[in-house]
C-alpha atoms as a PDB file:
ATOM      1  CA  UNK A   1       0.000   0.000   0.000  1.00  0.00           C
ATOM      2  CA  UNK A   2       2.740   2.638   0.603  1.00  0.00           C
ATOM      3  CA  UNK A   3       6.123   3.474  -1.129  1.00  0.00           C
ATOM      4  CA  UNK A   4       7.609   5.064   1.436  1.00  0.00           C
ATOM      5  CA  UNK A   5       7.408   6.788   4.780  1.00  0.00           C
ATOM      6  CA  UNK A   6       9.270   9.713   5.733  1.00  0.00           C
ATOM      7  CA  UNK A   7       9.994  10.950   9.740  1.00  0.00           C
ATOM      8  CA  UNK A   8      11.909  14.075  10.405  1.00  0.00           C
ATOM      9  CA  UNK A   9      14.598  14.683  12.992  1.00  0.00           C
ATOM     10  CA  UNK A  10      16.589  17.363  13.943  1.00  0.00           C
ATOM     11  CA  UNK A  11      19.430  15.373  15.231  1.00  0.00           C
ATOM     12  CA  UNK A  12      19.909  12.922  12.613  1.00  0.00           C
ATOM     13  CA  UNK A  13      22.799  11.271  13.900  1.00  0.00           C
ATOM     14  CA  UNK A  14      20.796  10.135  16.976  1.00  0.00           C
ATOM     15  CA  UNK A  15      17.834   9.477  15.206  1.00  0.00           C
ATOM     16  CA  UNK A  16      20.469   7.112  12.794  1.00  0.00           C
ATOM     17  CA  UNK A  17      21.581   4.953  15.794  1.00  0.00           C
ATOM     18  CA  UNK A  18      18.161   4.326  17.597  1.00  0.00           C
ATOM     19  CA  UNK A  19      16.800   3.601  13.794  1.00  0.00           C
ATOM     20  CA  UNK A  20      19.992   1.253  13.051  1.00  0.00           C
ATOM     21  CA  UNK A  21      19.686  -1.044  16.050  1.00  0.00           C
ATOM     22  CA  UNK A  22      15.674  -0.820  15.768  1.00  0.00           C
ATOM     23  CA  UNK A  23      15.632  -2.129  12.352  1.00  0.00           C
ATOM     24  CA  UNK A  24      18.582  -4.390  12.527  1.00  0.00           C
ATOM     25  CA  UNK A  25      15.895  -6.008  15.539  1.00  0.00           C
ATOM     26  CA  UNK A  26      13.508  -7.095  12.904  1.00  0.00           C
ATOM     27  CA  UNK A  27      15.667  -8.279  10.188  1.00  0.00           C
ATOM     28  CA  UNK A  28      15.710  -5.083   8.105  1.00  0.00           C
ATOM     29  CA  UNK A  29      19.252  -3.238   6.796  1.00  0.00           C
ATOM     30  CA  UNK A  30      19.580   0.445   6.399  1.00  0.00           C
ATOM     31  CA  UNK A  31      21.622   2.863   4.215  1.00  0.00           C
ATOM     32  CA  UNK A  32      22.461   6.630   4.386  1.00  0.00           C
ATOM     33  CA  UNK A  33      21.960   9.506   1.701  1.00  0.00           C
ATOM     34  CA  UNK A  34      23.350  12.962   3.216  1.00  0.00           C
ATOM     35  CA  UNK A  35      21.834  13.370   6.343  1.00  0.00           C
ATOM     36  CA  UNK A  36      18.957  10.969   5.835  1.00  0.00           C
ATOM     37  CA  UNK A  37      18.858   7.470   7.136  1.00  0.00           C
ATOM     38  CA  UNK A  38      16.703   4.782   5.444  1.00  0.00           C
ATOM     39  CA  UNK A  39      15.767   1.403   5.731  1.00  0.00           C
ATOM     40  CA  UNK A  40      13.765  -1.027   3.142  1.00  0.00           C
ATOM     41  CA  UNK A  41      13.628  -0.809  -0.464  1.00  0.00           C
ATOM     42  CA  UNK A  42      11.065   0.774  -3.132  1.00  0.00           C
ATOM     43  CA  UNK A  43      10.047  -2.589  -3.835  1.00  0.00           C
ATOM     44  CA  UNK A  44       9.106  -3.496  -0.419  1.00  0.00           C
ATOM     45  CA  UNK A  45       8.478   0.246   0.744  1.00  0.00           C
ATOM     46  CA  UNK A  46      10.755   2.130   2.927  1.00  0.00           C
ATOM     47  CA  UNK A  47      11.366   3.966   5.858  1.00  0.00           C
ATOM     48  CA  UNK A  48      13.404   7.320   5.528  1.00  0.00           C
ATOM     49  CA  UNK A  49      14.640   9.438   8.727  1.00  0.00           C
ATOM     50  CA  UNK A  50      16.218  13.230   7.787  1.00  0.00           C
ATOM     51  CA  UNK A  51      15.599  17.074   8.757  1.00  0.00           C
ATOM     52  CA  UNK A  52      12.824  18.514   6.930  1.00  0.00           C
ATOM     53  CA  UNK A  53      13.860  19.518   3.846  1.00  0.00           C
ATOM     54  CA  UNK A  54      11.697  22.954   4.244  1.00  0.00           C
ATOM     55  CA  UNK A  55      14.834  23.806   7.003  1.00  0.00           C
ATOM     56  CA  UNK A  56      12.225  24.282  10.036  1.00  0.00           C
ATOM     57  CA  UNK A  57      12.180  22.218  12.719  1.00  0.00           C
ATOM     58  CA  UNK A  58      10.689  18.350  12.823  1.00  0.00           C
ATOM     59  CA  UNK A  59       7.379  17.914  15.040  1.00  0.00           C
ATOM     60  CA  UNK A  60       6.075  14.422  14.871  1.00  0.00           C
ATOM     61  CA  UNK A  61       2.443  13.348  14.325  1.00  0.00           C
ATOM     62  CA  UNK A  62       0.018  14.196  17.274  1.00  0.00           C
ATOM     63  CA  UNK A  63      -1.856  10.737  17.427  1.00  0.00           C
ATOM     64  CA  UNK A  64       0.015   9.510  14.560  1.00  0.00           C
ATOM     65  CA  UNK A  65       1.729   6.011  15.264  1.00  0.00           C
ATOM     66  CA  UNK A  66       3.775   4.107  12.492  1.00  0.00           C
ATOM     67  CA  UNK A  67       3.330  -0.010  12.774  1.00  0.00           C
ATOM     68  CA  UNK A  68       6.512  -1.951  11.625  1.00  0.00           C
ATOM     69  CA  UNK A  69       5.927  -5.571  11.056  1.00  0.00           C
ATOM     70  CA  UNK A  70       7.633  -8.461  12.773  1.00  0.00           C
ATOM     71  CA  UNK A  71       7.790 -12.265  12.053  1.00  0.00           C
ATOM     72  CA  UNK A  72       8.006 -13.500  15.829  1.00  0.00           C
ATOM     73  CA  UNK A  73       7.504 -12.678  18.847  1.00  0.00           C
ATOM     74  CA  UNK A  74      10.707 -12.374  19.605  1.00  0.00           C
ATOM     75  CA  UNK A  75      11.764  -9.856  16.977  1.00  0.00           C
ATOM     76  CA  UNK A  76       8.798  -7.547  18.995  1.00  0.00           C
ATOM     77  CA  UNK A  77      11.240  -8.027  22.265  1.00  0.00           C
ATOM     78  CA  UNK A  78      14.377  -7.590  20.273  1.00  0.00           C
ATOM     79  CA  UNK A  79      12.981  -4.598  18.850  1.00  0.00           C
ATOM     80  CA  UNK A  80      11.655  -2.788  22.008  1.00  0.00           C
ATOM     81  CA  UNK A  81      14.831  -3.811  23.641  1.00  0.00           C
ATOM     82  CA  UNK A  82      16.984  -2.105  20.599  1.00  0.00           C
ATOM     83  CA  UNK A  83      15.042   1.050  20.974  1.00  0.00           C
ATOM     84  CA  UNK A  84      15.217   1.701  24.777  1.00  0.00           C
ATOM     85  CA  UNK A  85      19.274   0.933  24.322  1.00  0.00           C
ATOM     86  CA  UNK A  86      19.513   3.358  22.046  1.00  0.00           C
ATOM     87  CA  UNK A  87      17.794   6.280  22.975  1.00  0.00           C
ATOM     88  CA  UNK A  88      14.170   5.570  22.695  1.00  0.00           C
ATOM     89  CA  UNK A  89      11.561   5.589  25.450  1.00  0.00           C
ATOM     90  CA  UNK A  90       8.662   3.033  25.853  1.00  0.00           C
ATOM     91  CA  UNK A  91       5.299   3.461  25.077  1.00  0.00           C
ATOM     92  CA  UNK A  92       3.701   0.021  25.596  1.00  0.00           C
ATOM     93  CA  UNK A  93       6.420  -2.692  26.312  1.00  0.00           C
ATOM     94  CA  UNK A  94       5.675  -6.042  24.458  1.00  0.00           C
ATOM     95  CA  UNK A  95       2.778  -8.270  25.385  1.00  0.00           C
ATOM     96  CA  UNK A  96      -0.607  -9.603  24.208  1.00  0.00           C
ATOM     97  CA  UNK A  97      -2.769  -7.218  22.545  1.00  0.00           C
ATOM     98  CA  UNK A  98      -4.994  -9.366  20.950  1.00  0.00           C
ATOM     99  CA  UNK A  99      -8.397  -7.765  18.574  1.00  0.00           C
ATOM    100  CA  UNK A 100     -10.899  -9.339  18.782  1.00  0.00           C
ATOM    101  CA  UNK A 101     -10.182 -13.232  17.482  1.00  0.00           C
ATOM    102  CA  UNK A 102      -6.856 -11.517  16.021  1.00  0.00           C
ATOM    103  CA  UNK A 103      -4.602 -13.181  17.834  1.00  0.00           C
ATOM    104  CA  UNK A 104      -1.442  -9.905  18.330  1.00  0.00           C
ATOM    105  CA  UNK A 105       1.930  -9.147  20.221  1.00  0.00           C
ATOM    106  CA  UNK A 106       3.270  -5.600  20.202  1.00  0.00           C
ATOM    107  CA  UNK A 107       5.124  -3.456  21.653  1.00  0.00           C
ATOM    108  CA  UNK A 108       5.468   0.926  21.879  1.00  0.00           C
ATOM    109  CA  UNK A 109       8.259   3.094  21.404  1.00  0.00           C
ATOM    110  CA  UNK A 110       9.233   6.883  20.954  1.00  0.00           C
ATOM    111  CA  UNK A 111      12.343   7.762  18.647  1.00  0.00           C
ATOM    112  CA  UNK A 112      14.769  10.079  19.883  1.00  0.00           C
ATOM    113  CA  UNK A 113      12.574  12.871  18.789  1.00  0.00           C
ATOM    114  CA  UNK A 114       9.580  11.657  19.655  1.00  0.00           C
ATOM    115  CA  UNK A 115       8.020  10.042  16.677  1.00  0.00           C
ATOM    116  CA  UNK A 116       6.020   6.896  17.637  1.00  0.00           C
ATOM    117  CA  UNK A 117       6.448   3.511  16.515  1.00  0.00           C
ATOM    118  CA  UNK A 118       5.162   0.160  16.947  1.00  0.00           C
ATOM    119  CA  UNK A 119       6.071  -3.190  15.900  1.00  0.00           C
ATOM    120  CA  UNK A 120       3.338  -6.151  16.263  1.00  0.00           C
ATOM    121  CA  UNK A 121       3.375  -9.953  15.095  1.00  0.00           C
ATOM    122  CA  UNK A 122       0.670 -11.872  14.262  1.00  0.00           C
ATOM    123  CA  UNK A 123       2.787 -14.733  15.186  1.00  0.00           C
ATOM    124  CA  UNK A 124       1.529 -15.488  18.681  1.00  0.00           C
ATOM    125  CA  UNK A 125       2.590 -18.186  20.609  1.00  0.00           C
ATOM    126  CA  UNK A 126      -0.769 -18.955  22.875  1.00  0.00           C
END
């Protein structure tokens, strides 16, 4: 459904290492172009990390949440764990969050600048 999805940052060398180590977590590489970081592909849709190219300063979304997907469980963990080590704050830490007969695990984090993230599985292990 998307091509792309673009965060800004006004420290992009912090936002860099939380993204590395988050994405690294769930199996996905990352390159650089100038001060942007991204992660993914155009085939697959990527992620993309850099100061607003208008020169003002990055706000993230008010009630805005961007959901990364994970095969296991354990990637969810792995993933949370990444972020708080590298300068993210929690949100929701991993667990059950199941929807109805959707059977999810998931877990909350803020990026460095505050943007808000999520990664969920619908892997569960009952």
């Amino acid at each position: 459904m998307f091509t792309h999805i673009v965060v800004g940052t006004d420290d992009p060398a912090a936002s860099a290492h939380f993204y590395d180590a988050t994405f690294a977590a769930i199996g996905i590489e990352g390159g650089r172009s100038g001060e942007a970081s991204y992660y993914g592909s155009y085939q697959s849709g990527f992620f993309s990390v850099q100061p607003p190219r208008n020169g003002e300063p990055a706000t993230f979304a008010n009630g805005g949440t961007i959901g990364l997907s994970a095969d296991t469980q354990d990637q969810v963990n792995s993933w949370h764990a990444a972020g708080l080590a590298n300068g993210g704050s929690d949100e929701g830490a991993p667990g059950r969050r199941d929807m109805g007969e959707n059977k999810l695990y998931g877990a909350y984090l803020r990026d460095p600048v505050g943007n808000k993230l999520c990664a969920f599985t619908t892997n569960v292990e009952d």
